[in-house]
PDB file of N, CA and C in Angstrom:
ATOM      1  N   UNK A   1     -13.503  -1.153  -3.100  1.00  0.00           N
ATOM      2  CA  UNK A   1     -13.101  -1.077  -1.713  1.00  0.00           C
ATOM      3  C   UNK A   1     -11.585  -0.900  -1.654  1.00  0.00           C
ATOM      4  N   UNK A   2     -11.528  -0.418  -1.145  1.00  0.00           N
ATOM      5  CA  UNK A   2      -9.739   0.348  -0.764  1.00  0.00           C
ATOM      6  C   UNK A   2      -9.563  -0.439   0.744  1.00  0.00           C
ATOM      7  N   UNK A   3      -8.270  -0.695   0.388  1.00  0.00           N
ATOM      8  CA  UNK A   3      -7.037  -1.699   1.797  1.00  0.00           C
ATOM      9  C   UNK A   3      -6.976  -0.865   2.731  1.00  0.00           C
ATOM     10  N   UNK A   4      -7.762  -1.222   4.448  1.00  0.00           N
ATOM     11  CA  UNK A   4      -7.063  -0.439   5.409  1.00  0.00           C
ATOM     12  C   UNK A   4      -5.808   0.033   5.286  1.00  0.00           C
ATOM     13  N   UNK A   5      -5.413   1.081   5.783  1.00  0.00           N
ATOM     14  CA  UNK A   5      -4.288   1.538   5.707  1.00  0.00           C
ATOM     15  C   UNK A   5      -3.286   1.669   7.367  1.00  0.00           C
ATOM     16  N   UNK A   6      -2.523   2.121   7.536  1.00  0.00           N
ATOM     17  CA  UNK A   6      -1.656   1.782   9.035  1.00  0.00           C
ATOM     18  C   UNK A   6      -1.594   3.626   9.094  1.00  0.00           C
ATOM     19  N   UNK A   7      -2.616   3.811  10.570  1.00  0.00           N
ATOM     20  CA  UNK A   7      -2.190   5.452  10.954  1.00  0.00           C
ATOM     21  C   UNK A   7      -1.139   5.546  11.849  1.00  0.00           C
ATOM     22  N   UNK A   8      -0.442   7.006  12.142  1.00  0.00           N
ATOM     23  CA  UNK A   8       0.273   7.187  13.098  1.00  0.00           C
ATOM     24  C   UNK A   8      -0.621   7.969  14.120  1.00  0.00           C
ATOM     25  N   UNK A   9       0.060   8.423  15.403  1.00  0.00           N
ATOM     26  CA  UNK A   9      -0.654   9.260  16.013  1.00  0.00           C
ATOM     27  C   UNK A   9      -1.523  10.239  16.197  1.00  0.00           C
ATOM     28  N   UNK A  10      -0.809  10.799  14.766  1.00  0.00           N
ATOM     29  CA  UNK A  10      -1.723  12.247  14.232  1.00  0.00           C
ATOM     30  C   UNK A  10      -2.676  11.911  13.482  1.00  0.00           C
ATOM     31  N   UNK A  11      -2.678  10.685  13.478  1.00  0.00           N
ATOM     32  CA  UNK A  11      -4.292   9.901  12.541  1.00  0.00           C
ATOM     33  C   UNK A  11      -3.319  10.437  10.745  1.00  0.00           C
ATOM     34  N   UNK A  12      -1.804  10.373  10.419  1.00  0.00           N
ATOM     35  CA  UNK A  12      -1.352  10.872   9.051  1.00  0.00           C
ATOM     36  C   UNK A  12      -0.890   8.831   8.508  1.00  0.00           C
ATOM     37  N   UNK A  13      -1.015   8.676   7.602  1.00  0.00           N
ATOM     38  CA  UNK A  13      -0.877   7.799   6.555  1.00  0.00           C
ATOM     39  C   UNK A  13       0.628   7.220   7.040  1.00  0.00           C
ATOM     40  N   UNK A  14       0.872   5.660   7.250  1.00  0.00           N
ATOM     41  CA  UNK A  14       2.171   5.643   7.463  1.00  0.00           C
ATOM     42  C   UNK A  14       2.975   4.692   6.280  1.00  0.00           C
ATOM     43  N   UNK A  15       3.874   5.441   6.030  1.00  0.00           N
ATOM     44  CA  UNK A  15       4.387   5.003   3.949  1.00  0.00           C
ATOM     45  C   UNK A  15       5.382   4.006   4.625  1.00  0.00           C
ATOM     46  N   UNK A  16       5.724   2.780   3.473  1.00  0.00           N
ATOM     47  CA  UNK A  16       6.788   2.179   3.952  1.00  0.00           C
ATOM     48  C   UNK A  16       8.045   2.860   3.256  1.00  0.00           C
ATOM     49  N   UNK A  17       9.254   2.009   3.421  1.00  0.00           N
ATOM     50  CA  UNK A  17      10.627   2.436   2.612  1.00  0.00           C
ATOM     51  C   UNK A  17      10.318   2.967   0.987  1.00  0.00           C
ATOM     52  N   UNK A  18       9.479   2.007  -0.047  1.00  0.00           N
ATOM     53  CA  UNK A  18       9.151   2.584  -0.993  1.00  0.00           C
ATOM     54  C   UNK A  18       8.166   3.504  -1.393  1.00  0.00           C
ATOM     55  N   UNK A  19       7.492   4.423  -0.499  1.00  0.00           N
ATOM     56  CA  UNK A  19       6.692   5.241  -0.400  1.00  0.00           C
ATOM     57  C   UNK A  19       4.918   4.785  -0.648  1.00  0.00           C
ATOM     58  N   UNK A  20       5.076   3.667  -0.304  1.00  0.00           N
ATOM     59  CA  UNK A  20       3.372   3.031  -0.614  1.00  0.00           C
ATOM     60  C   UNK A  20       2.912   2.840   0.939  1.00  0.00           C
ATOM     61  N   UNK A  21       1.430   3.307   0.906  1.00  0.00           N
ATOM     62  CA  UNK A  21       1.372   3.096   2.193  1.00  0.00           C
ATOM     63  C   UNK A  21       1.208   2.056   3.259  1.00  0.00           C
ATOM     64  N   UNK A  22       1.444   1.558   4.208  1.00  0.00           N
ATOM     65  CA  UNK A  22       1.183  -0.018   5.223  1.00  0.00           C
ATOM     66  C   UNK A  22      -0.154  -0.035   4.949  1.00  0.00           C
ATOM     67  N   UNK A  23      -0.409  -1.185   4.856  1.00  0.00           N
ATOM     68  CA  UNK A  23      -1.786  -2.196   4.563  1.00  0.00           C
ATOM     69  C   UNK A  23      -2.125  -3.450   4.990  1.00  0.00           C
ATOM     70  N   UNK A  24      -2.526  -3.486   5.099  1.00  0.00           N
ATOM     71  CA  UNK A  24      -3.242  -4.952   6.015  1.00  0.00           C
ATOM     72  C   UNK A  24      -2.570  -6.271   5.169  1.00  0.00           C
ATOM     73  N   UNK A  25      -1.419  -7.154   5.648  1.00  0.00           N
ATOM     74  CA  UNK A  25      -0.790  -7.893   4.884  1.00  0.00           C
ATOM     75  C   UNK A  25      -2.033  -8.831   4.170  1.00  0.00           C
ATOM     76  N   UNK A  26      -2.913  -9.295   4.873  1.00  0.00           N
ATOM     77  CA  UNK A  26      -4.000  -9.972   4.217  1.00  0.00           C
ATOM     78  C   UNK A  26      -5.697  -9.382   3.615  1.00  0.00           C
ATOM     79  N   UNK A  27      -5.381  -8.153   3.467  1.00  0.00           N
ATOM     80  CA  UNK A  27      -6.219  -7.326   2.698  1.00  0.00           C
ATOM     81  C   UNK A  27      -6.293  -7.695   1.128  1.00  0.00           C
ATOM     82  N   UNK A  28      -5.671  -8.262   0.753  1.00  0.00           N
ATOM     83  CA  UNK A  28      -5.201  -8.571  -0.931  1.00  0.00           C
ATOM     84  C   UNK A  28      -5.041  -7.453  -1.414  1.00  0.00           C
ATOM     85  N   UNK A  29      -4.604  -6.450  -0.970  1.00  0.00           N
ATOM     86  CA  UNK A  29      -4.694  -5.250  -1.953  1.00  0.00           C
ATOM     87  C   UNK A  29      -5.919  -4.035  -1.928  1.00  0.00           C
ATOM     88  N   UNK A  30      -6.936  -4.846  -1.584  1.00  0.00           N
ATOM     89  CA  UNK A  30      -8.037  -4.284  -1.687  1.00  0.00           C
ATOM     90  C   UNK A  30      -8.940  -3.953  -0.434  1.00  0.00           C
ATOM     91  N   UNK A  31      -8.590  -4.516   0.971  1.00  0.00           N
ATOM     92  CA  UNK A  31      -8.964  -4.676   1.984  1.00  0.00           C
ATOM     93  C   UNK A  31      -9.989  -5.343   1.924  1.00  0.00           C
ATOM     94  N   UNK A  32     -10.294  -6.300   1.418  1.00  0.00           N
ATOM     95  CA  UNK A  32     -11.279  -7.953   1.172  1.00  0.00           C
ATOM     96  C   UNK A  32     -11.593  -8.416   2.659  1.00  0.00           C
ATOM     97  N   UNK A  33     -12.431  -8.653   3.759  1.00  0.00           N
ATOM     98  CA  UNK A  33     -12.253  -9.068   4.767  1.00  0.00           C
ATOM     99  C   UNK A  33     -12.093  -8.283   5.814  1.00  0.00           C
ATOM    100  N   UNK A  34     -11.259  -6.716   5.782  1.00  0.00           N
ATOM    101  CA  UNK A  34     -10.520  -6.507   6.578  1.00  0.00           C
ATOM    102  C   UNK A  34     -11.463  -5.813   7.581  1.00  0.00           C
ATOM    103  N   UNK A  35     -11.390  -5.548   8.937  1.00  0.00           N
ATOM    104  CA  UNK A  35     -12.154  -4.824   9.917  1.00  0.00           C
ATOM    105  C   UNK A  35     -11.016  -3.833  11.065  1.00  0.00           C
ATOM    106  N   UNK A  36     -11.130  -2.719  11.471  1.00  0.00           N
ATOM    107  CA  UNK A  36     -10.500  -2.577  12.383  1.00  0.00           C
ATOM    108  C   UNK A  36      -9.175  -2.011  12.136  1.00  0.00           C
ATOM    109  N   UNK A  37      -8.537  -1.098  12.718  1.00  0.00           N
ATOM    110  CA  UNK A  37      -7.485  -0.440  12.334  1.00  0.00           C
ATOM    111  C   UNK A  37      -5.808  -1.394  11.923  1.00  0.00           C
ATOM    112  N   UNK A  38      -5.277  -1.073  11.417  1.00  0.00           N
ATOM    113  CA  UNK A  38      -3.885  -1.620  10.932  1.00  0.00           C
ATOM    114  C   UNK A  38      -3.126  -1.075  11.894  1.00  0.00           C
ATOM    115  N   UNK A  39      -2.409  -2.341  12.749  1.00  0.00           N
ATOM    116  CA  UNK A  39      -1.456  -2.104  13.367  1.00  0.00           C
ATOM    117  C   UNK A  39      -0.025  -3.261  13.410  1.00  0.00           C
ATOM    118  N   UNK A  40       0.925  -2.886  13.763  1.00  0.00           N
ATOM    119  CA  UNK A  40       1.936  -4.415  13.553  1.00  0.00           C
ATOM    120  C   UNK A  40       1.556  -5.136  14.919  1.00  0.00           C
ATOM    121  N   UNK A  41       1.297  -6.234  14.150  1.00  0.00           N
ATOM    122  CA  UNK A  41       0.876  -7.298  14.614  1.00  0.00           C
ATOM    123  C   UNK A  41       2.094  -8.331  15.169  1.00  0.00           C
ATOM    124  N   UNK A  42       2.801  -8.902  16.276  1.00  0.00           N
ATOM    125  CA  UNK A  42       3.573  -9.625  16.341  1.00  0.00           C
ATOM    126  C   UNK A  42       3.386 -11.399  16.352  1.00  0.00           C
ATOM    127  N   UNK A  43       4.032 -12.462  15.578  1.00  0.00           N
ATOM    128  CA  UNK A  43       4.021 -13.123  15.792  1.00  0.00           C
ATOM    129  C   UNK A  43       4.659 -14.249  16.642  1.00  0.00           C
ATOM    130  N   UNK A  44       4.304 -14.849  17.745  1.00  0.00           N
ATOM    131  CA  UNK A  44       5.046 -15.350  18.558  1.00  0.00           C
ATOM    132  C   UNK A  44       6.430 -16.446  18.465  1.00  0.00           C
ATOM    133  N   UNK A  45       5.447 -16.917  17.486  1.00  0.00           N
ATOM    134  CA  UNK A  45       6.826 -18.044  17.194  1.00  0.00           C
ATOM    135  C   UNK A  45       7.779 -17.462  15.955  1.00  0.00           C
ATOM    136  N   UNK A  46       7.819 -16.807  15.723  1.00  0.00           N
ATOM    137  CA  UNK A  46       9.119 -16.216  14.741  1.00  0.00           C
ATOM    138  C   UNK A  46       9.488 -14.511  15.140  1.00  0.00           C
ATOM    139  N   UNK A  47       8.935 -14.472  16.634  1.00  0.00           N
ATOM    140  CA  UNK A  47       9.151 -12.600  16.898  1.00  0.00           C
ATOM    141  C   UNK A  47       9.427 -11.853  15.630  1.00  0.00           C
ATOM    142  N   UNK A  48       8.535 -11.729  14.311  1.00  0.00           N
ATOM    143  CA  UNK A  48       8.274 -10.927  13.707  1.00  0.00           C
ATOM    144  C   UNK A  48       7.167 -10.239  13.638  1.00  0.00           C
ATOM    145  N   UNK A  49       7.068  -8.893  12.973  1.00  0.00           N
ATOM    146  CA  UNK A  49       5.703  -8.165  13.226  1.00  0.00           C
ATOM    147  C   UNK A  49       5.765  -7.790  11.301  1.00  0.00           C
ATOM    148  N   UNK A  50       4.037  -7.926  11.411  1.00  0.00           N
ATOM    149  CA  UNK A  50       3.427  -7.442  10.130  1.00  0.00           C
ATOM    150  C   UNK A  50       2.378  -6.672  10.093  1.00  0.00           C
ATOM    151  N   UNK A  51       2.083  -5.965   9.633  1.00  0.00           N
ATOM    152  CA  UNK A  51       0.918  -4.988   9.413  1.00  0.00           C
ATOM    153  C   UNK A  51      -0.404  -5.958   9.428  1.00  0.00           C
ATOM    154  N   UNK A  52      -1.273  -5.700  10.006  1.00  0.00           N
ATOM    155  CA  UNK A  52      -2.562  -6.434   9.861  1.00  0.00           C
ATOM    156  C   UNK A  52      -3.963  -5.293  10.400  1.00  0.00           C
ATOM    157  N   UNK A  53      -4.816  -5.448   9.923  1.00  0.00           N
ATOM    158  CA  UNK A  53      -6.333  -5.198  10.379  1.00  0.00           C
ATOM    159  C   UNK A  53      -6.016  -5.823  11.764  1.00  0.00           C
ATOM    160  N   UNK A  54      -7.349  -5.481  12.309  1.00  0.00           N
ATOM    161  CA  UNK A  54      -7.576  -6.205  13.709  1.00  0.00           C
ATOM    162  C   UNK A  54      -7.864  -7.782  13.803  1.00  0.00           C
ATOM    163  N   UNK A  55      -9.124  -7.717  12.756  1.00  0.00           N
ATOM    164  CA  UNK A  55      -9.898  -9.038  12.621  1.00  0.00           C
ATOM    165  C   UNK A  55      -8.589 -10.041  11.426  1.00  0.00           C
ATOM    166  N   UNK A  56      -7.413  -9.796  11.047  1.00  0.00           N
ATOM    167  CA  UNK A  56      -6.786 -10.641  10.562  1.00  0.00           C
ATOM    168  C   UNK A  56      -5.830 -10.913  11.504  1.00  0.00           C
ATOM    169  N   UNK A  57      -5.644  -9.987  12.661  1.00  0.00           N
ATOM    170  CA  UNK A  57      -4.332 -10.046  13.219  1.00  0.00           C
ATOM    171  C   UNK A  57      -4.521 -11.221  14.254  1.00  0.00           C
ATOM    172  N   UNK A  58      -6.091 -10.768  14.816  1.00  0.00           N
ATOM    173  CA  UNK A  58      -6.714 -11.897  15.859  1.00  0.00           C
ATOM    174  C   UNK A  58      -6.771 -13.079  15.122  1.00  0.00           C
ATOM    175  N   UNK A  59      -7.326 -13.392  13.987  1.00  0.00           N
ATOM    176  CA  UNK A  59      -6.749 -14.284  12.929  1.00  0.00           C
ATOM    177  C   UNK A  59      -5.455 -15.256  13.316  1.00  0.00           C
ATOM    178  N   UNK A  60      -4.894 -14.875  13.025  1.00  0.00           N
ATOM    179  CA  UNK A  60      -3.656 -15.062  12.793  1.00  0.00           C
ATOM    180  C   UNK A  60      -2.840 -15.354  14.068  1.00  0.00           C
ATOM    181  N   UNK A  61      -2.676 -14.552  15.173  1.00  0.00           N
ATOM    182  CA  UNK A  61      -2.772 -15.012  16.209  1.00  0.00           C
ATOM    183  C   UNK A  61      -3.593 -16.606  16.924  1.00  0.00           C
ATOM    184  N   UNK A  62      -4.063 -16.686  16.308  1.00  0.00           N
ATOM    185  CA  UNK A  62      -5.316 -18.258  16.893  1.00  0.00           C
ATOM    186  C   UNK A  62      -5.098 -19.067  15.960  1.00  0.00           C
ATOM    187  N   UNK A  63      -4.332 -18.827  14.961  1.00  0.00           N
ATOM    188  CA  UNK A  63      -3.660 -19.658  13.479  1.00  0.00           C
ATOM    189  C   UNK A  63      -2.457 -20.018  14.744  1.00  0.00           C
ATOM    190  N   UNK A  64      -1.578 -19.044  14.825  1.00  0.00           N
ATOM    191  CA  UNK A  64       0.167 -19.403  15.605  1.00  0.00           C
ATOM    192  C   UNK A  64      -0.130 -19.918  16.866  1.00  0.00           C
ATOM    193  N   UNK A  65      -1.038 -20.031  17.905  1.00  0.00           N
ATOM    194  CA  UNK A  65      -1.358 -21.064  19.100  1.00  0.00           C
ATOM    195  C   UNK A  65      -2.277 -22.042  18.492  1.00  0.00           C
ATOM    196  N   UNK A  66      -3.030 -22.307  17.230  1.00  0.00           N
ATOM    197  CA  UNK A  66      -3.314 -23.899  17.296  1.00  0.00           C
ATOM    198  C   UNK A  66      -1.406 -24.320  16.873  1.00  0.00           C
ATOM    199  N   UNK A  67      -1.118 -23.771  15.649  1.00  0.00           N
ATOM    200  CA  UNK A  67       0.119 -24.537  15.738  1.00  0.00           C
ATOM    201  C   UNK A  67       1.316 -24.850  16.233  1.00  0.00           C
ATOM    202  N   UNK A  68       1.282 -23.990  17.502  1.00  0.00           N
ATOM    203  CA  UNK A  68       2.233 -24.237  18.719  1.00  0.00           C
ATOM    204  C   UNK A  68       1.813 -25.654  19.441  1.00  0.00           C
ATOM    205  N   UNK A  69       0.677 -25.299  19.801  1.00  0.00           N
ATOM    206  CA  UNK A  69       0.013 -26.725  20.203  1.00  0.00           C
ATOM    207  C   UNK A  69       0.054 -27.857  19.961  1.00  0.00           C
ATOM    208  N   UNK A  70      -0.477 -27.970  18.271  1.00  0.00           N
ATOM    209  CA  UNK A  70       0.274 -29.176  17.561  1.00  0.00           C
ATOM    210  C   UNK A  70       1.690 -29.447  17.647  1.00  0.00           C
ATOM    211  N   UNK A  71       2.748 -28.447  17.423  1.00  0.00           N
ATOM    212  CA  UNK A  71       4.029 -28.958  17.608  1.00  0.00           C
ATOM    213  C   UNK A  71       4.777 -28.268  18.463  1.00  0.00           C
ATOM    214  N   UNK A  72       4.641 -28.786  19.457  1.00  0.00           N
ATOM    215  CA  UNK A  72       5.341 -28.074  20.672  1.00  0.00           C
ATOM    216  C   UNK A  72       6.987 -28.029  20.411  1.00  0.00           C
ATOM    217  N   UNK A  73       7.502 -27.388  21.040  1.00  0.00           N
ATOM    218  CA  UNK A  73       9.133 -27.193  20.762  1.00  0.00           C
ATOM    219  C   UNK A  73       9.760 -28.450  21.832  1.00  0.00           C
ATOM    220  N   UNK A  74       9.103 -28.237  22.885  1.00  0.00           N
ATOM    221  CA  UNK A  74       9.419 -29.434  23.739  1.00  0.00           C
ATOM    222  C   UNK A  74       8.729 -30.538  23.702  1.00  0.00           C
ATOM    223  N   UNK A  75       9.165 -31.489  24.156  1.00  0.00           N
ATOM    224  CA  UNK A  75       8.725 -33.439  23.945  1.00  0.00           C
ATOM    225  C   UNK A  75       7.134 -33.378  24.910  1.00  0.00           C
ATOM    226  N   UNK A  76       5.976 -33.586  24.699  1.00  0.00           N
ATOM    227  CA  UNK A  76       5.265 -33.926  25.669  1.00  0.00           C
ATOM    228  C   UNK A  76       5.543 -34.598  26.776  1.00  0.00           C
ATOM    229  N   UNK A  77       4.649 -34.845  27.581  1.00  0.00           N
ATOM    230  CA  UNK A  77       5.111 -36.127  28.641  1.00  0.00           C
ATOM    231  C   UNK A  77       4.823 -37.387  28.433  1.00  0.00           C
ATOM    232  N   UNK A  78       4.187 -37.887  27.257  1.00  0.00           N
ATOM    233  CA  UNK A  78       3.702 -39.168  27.178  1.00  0.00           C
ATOM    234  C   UNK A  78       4.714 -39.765  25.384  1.00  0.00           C
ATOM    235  N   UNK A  79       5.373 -38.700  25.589  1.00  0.00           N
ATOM    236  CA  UNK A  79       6.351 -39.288  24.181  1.00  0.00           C
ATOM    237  C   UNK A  79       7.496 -40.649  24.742  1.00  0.00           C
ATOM    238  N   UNK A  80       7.515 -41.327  23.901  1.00  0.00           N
ATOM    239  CA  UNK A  80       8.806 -42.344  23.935  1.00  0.00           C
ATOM    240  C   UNK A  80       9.426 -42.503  22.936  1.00  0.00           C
ATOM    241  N   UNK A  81      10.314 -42.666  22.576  1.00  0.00           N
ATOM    242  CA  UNK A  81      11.192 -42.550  21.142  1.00  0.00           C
ATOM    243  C   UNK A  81      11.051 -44.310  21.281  1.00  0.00           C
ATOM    244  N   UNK A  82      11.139 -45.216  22.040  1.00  0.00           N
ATOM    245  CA  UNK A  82      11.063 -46.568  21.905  1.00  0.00           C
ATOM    246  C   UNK A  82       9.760 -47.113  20.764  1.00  0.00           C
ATOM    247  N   UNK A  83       8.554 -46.081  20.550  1.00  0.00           N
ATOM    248  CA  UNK A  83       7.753 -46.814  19.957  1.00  0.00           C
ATOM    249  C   UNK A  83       7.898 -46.543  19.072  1.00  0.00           C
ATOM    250  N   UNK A  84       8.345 -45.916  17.846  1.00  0.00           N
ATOM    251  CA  UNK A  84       8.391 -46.017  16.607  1.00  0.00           C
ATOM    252  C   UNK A  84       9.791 -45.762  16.656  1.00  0.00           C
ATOM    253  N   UNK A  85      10.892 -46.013  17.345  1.00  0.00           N
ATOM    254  CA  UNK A  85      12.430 -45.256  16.754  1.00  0.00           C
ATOM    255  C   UNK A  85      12.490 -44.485  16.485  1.00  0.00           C
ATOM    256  N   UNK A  86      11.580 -43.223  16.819  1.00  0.00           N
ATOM    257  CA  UNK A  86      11.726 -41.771  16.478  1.00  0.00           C
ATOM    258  C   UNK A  86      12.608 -41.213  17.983  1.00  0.00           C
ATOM    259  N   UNK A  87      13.059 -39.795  17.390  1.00  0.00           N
ATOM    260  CA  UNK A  87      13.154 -38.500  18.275  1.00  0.00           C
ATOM    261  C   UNK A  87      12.933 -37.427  18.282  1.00  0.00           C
ATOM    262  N   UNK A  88      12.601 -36.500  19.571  1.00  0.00           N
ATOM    263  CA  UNK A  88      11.817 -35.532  19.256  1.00  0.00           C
ATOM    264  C   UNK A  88      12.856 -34.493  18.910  1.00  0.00           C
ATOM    265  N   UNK A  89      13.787 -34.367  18.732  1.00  0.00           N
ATOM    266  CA  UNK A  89      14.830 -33.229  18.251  1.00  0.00           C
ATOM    267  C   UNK A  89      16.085 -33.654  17.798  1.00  0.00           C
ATOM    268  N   UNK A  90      17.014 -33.372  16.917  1.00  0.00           N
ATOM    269  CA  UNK A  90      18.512 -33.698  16.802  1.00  0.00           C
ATOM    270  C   UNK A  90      19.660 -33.975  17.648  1.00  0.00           C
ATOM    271  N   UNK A  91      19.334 -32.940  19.173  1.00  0.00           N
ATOM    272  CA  UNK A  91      20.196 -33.610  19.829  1.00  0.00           C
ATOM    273  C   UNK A  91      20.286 -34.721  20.319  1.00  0.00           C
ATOM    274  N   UNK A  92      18.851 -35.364  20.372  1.00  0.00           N
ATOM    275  CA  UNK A  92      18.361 -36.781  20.702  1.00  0.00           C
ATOM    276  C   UNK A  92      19.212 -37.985  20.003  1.00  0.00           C
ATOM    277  N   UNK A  93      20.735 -38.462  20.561  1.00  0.00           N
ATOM    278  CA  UNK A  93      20.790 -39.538  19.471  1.00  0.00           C
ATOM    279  C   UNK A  93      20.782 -40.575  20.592  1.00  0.00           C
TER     280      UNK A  93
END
């Protein structure tokens, strides 16, 4: 099995800087898993984009909102730094 590959418009092969072509970052090489065309995929919490299949990108996407969830950037509403002497960020002294 051969790694989705990333088309352009004209449906032509799109090469990166070293002339190999875009591939599904979690294809292993081989496109293992992969479904659905290769496109860059953005991730929210680090605004970077990577090449992915569809079915890894949706992946991956639902990977970066459970873990937004778990650690929100901002303090919930039911946090207190009084119960364990913690804080929720550095500027907190």
């Amino acid at each position: 099995m051969t790694a989705p590959v990333m088309l352009d418009e004209d449906g032509k092969i799109v090469y990166d800087e070293y002339g190999d072509p875009v591939a599904c970052l979690d294809g292993h090489g081989n496109g293992e898993g992969c479904s659905g065309p290769v496109e860059w995929w953005m991730t929210p919490s680090t605004w970077k984009s990577w090449p992915r299949c569809t079915k890894h990108g949706e992946r991956r996407m639902e990977q970066d909102e459970q873990t937004r969830q778990r650690y929100p950037t901002m303090e919930p509403s039911d946090f207190d730094p009084s119960y364990a002497g913690e804080r929720w960020n550095d500027d907190d002294v």
